[in-house]
C-alpha atoms as a PDB file:
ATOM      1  CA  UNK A   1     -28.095  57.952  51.494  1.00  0.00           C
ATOM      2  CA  UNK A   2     -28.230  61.258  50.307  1.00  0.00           C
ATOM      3  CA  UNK A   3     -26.569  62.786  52.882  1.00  0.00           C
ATOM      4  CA  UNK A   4     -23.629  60.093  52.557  1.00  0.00           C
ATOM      5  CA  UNK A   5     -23.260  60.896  48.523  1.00  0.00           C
ATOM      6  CA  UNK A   6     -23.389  64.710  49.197  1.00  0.00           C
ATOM      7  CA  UNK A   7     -20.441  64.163  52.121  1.00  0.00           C
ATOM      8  CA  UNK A   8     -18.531  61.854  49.457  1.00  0.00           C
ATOM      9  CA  UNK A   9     -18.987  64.304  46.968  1.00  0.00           C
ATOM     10  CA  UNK A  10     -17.747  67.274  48.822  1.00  0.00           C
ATOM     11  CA  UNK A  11     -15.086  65.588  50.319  1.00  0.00           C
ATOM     12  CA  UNK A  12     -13.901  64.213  47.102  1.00  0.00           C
ATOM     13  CA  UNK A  13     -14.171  68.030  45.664  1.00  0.00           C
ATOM     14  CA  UNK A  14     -12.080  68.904  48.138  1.00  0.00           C
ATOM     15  CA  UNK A  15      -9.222  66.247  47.426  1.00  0.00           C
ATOM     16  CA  UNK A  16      -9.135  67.237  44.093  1.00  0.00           C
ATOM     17  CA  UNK A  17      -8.751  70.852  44.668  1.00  0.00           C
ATOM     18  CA  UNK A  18      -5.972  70.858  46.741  1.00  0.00           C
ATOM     19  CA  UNK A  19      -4.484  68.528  44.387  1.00  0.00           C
ATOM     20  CA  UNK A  20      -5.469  70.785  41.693  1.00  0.00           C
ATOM     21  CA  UNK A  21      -4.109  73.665  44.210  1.00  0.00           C
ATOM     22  CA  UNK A  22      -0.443  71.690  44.664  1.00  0.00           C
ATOM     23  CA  UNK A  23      -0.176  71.287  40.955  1.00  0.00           C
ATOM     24  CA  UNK A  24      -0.821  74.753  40.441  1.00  0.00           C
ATOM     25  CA  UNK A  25       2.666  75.806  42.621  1.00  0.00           C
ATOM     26  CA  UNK A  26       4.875  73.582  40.421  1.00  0.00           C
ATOM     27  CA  UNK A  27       5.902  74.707  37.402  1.00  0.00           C
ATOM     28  CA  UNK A  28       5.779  72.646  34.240  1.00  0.00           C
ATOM     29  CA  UNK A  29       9.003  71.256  32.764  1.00  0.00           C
ATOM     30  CA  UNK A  30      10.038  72.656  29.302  1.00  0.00           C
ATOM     31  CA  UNK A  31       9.232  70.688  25.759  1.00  0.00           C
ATOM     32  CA  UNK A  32      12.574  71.675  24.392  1.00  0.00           C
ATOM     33  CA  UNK A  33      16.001  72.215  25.958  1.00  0.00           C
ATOM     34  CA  UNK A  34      18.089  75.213  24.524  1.00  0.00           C
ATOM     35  CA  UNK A  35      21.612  74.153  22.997  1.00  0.00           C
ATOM     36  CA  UNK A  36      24.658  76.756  24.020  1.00  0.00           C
ATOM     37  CA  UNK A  37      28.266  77.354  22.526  1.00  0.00           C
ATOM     38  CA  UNK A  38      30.724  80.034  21.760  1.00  0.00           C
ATOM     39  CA  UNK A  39      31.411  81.788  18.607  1.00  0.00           C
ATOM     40  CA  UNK A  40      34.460  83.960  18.450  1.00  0.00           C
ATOM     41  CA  UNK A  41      34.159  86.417  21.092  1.00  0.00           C
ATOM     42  CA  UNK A  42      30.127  85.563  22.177  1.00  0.00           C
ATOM     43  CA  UNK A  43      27.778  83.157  23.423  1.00  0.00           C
ATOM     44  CA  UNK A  44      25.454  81.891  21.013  1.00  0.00           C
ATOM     45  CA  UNK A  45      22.193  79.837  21.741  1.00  0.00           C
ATOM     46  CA  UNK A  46      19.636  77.787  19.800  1.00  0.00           C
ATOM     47  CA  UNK A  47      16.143  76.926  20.769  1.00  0.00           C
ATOM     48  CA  UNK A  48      13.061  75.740  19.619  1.00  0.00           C
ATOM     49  CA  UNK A  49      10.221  78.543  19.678  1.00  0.00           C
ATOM     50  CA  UNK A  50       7.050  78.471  20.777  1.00  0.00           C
ATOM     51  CA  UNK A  51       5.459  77.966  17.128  1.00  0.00           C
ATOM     52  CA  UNK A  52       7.729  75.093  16.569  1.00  0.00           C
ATOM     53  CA  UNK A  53      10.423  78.063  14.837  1.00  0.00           C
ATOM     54  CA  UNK A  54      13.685  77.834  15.262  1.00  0.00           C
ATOM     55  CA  UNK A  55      15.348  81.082  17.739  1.00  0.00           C
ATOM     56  CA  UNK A  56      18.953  81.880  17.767  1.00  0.00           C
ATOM     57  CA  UNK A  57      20.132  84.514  20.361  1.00  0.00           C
ATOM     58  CA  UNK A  58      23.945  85.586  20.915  1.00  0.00           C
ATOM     59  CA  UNK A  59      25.558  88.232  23.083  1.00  0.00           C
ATOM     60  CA  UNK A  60      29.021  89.236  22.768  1.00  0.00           C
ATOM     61  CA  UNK A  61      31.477  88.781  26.039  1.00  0.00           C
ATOM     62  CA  UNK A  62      31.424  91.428  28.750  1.00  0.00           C
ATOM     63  CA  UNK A  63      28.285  92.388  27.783  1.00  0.00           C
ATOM     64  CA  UNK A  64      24.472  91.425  29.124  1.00  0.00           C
ATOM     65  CA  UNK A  65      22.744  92.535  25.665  1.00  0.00           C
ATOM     66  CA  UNK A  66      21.041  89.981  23.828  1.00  0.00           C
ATOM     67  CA  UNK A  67      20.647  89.508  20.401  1.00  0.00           C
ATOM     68  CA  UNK A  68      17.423  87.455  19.190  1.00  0.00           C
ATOM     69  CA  UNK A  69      17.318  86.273  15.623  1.00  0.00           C
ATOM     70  CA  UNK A  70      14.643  84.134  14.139  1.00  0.00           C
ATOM     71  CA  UNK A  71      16.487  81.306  11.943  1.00  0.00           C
ATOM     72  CA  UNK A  72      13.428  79.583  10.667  1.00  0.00           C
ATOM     73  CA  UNK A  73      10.020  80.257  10.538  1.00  0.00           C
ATOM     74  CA  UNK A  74       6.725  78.838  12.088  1.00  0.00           C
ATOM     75  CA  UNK A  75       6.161  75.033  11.705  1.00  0.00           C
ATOM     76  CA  UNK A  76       9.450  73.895  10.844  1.00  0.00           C
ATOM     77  CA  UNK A  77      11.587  73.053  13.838  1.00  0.00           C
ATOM     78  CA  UNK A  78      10.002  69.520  15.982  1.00  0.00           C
ATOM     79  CA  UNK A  79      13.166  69.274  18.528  1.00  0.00           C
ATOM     80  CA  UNK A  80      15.793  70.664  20.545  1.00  0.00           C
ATOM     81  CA  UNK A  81      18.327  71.817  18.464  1.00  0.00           C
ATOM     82  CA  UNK A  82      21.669  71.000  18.703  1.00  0.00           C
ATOM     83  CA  UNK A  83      24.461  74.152  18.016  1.00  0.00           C
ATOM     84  CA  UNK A  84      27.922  74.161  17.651  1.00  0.00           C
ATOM     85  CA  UNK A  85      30.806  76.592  16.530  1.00  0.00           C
ATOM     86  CA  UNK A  86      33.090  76.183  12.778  1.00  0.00           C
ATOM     87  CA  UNK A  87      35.765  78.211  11.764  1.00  0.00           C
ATOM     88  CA  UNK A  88      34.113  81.338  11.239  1.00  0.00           C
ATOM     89  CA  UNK A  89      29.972  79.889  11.158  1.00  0.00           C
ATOM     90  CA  UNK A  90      27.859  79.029  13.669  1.00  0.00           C
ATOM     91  CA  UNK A  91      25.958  75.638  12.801  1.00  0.00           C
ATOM     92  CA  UNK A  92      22.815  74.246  13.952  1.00  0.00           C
ATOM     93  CA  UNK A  93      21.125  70.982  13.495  1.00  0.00           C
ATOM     94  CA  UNK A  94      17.196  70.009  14.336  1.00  0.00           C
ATOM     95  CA  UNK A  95      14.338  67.598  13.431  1.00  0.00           C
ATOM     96  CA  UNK A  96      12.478  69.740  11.178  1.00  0.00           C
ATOM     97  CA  UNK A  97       8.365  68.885   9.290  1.00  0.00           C
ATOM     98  CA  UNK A  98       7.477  65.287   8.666  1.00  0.00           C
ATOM     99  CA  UNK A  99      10.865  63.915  10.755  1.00  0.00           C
ATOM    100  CA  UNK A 100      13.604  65.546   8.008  1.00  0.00           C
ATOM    101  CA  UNK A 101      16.319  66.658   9.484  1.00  0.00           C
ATOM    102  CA  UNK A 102      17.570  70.542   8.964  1.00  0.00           C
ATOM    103  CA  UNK A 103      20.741  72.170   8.959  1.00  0.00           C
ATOM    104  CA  UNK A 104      21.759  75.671   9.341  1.00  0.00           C
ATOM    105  CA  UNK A 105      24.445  77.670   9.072  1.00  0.00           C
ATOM    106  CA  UNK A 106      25.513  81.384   9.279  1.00  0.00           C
ATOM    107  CA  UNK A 107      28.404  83.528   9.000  1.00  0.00           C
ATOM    108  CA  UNK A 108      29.613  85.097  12.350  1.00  0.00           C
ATOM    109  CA  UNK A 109      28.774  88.798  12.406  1.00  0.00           C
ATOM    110  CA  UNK A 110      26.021  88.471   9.881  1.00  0.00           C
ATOM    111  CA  UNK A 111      22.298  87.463  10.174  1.00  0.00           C
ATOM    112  CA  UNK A 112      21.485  85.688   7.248  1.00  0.00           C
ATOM    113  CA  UNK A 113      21.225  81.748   7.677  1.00  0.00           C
ATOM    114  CA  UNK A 114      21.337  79.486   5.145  1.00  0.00           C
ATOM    115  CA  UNK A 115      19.585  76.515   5.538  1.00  0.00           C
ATOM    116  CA  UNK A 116      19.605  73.054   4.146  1.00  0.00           C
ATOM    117  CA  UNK A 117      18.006  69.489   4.219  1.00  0.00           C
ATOM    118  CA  UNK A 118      20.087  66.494   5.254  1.00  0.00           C
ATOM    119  CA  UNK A 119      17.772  64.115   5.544  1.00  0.00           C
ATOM    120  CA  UNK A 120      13.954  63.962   4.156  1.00  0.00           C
ATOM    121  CA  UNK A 121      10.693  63.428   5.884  1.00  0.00           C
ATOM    122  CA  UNK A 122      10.318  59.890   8.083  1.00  0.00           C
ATOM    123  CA  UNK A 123      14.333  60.090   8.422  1.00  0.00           C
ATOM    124  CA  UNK A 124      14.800  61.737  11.914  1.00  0.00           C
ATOM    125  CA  UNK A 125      13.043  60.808  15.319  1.00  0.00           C
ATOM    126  CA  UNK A 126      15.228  62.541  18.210  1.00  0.00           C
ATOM    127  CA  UNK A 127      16.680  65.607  18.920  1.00  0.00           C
ATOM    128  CA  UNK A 128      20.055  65.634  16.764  1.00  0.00           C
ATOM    129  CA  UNK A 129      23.687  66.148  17.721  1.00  0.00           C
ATOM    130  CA  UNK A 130      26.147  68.200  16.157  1.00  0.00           C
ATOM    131  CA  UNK A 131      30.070  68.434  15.931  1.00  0.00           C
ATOM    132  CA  UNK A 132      32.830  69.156  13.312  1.00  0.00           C
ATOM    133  CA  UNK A 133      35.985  67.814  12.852  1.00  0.00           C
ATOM    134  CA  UNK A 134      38.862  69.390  10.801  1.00  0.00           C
ATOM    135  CA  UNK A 135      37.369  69.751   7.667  1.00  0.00           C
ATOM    136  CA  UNK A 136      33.572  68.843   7.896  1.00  0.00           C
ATOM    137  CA  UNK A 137      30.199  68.289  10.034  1.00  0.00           C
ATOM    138  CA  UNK A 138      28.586  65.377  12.080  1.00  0.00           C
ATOM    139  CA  UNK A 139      25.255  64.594  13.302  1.00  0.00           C
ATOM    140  CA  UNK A 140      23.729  61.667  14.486  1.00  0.00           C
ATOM    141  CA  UNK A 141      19.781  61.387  15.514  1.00  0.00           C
ATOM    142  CA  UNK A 142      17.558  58.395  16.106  1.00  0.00           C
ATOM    143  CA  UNK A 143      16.288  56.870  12.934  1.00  0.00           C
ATOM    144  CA  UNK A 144      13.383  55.264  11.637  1.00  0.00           C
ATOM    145  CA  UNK A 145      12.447  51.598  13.654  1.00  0.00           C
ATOM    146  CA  UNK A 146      15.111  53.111  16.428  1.00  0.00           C
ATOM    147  CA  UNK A 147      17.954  52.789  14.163  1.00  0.00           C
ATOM    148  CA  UNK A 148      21.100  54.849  14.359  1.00  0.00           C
ATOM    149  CA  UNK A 149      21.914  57.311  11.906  1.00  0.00           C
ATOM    150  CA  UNK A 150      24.988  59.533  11.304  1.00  0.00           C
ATOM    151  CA  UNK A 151      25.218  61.993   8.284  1.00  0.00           C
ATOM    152  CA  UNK A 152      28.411  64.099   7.038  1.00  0.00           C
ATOM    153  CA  UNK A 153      29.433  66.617   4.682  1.00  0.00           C
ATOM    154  CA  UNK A 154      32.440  68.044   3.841  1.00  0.00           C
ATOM    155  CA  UNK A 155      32.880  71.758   4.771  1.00  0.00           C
ATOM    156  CA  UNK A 156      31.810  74.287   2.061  1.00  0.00           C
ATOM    157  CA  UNK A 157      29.626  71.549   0.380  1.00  0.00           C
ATOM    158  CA  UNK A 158      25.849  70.644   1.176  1.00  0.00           C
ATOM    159  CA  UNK A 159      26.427  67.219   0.063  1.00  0.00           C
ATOM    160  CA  UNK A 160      25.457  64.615   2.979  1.00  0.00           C
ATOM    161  CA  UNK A 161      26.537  61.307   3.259  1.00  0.00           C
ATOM    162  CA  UNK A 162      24.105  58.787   5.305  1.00  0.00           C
ATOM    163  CA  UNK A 163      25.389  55.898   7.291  1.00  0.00           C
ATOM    164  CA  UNK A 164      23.638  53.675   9.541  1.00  0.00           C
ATOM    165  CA  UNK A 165      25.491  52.916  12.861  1.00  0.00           C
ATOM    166  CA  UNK A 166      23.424  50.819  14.297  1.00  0.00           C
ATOM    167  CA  UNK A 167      19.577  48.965  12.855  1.00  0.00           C
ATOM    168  CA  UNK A 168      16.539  48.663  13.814  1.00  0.00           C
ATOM    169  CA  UNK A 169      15.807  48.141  17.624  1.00  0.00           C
ATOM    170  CA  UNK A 170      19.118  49.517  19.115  1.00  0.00           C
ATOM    171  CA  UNK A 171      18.150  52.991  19.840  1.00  0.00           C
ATOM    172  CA  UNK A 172      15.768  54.145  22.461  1.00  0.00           C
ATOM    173  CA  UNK A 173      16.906  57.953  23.270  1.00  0.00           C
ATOM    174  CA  UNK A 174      18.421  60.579  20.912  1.00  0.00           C
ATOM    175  CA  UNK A 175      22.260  60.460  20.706  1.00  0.00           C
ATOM    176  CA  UNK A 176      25.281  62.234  22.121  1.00  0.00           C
ATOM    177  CA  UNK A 177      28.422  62.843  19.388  1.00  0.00           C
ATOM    178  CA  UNK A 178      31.445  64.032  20.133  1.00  0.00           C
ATOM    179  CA  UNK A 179      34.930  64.102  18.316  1.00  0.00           C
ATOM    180  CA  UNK A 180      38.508  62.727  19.471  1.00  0.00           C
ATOM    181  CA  UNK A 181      41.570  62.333  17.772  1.00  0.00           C
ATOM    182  CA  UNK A 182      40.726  59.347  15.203  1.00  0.00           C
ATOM    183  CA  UNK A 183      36.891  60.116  14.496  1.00  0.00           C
ATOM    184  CA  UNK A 184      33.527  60.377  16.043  1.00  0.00           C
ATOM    185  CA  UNK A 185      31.865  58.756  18.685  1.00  0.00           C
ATOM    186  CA  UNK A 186      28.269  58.457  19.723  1.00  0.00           C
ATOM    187  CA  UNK A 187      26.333  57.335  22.881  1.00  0.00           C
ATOM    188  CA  UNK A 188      22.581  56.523  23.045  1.00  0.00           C
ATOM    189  CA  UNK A 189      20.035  54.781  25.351  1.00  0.00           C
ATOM    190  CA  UNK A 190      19.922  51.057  23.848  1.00  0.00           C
ATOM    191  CA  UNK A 191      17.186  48.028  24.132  1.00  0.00           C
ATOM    192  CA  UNK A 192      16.967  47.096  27.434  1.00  0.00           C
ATOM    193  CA  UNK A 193      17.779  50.417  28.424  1.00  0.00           C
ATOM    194  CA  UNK A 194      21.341  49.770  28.318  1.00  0.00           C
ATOM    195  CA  UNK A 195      23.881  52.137  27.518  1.00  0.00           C
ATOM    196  CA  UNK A 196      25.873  52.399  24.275  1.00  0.00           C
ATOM    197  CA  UNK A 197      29.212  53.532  22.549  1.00  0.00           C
ATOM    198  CA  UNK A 198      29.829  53.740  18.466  1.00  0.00           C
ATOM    199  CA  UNK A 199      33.091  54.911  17.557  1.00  0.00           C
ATOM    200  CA  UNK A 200      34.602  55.148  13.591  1.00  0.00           C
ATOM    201  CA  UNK A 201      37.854  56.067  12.495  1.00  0.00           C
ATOM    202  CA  UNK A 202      37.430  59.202   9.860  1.00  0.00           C
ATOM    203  CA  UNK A 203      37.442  58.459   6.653  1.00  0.00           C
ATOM    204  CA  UNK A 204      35.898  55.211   7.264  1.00  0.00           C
ATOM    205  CA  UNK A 205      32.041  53.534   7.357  1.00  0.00           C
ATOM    206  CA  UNK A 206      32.656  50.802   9.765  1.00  0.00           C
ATOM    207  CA  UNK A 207      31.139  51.455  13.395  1.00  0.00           C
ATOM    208  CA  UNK A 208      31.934  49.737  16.067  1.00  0.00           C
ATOM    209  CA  UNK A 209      29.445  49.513  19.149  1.00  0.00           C
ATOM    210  CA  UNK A 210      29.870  48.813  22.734  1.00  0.00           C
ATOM    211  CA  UNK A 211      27.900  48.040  25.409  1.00  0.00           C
ATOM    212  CA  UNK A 212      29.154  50.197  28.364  1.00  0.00           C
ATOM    213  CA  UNK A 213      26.296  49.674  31.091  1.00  0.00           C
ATOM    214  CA  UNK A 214      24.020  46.851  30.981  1.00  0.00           C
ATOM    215  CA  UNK A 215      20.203  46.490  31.314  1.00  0.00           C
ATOM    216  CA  UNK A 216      18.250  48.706  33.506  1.00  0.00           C
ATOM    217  CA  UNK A 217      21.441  50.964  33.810  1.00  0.00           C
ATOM    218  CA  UNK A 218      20.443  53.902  31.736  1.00  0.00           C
ATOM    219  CA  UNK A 219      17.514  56.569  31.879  1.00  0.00           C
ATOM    220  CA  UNK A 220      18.019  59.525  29.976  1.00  0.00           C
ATOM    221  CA  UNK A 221      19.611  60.469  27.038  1.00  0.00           C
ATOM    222  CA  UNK A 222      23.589  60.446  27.360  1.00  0.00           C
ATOM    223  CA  UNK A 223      25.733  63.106  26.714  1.00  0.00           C
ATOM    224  CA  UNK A 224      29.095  62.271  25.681  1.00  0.00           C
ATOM    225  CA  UNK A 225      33.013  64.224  25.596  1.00  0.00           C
ATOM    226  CA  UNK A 226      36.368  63.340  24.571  1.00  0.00           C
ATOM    227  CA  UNK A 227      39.160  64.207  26.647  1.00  0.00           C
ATOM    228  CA  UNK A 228      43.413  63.581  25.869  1.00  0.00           C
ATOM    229  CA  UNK A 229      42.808  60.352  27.612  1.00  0.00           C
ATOM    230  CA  UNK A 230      39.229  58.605  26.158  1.00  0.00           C
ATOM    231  CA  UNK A 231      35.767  59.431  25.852  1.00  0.00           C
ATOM    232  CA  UNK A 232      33.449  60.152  29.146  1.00  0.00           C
ATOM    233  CA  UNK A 233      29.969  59.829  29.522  1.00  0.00           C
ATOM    234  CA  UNK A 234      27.040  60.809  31.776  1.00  0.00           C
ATOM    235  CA  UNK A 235      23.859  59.673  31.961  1.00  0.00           C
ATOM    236  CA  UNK A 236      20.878  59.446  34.702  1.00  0.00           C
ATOM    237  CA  UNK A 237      21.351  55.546  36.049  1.00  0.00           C
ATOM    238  CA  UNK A 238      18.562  53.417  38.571  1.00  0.00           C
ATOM    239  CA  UNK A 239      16.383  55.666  40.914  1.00  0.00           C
ATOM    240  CA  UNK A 240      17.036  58.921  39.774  1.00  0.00           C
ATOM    241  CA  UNK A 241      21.124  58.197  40.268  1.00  0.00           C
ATOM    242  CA  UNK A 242      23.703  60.052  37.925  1.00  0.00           C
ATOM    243  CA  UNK A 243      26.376  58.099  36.509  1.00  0.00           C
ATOM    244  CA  UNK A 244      29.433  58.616  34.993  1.00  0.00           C
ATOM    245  CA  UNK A 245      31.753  56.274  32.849  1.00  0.00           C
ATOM    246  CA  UNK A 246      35.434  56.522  31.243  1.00  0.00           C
ATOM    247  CA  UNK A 247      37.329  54.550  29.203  1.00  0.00           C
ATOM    248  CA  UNK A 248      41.039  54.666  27.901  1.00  0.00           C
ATOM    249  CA  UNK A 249      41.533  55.437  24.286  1.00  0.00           C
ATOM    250  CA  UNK A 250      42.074  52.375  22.491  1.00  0.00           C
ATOM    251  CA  UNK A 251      40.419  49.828  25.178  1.00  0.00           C
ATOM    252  CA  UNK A 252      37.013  48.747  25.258  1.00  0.00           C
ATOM    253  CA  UNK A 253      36.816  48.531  29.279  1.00  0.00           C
ATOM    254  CA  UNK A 254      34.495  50.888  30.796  1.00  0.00           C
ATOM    255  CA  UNK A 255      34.423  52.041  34.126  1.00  0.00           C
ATOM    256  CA  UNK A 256      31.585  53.254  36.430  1.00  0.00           C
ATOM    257  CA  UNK A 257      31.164  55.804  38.704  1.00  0.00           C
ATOM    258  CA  UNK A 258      28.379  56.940  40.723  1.00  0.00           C
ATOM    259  CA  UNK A 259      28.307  60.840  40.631  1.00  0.00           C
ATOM    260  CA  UNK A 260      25.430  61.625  42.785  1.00  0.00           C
ATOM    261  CA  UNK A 261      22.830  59.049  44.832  1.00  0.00           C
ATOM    262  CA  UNK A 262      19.610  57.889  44.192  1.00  0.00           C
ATOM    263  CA  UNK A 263      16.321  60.557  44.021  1.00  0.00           C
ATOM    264  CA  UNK A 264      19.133  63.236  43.435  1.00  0.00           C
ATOM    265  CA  UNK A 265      19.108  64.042  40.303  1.00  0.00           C
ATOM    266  CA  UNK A 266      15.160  65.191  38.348  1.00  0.00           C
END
């Protein structure tokens, strides 16, 4: 019997080692996922750093020099951030200490950032979204009890306006917000993993939601665009698919598309 438990033991040493071995060869996917846009003549980026700070880098066109600035300091930044591009400012939104949710802005060509709080501590449970429209800035993130939440300001202001899109128990991912003619619009994972569509006209409070794929549809978090026509969105679907819907401005019919088969996409 000793024999027998030294073979099982050896053998089962083994197993694990190679395992241990095959894990060794594949690398690790990230905690955070870097947000990109443009800013006048450059290419600006936004991450999370490694001690939860928040790491802006930018390179001008033509050029393969990059430019790291630190935004804010250790312990302050718990997500991806989100960046986009306003007038003549570069603005960034993340999940900053105790679920608040942080907002930062600079002027293009300098390196001072100004930073402010749009939301306090148990607010903000996802990775935000950013975008502007003509004359202000919108984020949505995943709220307390899965809600929905969308905040605003007006530009030149750091006044924020909270609204809740959808309540408790509708939102299982972080959002996707994007801007077409007549206002925002927002997809997120919903219950059931379903997918979902919010869309307000600006200057309003009413949302309106949308179920454009049904249960067991939807696997990721969405990401979301307007084009002249309607809003398109893509999301990972059943076994690893990637899907793609559209929809005509105006109508709430939603079409589906598969982009790419199943086990193609991580």
């Amino acid at each position: 019997m000793r024999h027998k438990r030294t073979i099982k033991w050896t053998l089962g040493t083994l197993f694990t080692s190679v395992l241990l071995a095959i894990g060794a060869g594949v690398p690790a996917l990230a905690t955070t996922t870097p947000s990109i846009s443009t800013a006048g003549n450059g290419v600006v980026i936004a991450t999370e750093g490694t001690a939860q700070n928040l790491k802006f880098y930018w390179a001008t066109n033509g050029t393969a020099t990059w430019h790291p600035e630190t935004i804010a300091i250790k312990n302050t930044t718990y997500s991806s951030p989100s960046i986009t591009h306003d007038g003549n400012s570069v603005i960034i939104a993340a999940e900053g200490p105790n679920h608040s949710l942080k907002f930062y802005w600079a002027i293009n060509g300098t390196s001072t950032w100004h930073a402010e709080t749009v939301a306090g501590k148990n607010t903000t449970y996802s990775p935000p979204s950013i975008v502007t429209n003509g004359n202000g800035v919108n984020i949505v993130a995943m709220g307390p009890n899965n809600s929905l939440k969308f905040y605003w300001a007006i530009n030149g202001t750091s006044t924020w306006h909270a609204e809740t899109v959808a309540g408790k128990n509708t939102t299982y991912s972080g959002p996707s917000i994007a801007e077409n003619s007549t206002g925002p619009i927002i997809a997120a994972r919903g219950a059931g993993n379903r997918l979902k569509f919010y869309w307000a006209i600006n200057g309003t409070s009413t949302w309106h939601a949308e179920t454009v794929a049904g249960q067991n549809t939807t696997y990721s978090v969405p990401t979301i665009a307007a084009n002249i026509d309607g809003p398109v969105i893509a999301a990972v679907g059943p076994r690893s698919s990637l899907k793609f819907y559209w929809a005509i401005n105006g109508t709430s019919t939603w079409h589906a598309e598969t982009v790419a088969a199943a086990h193609s996409v991580a």
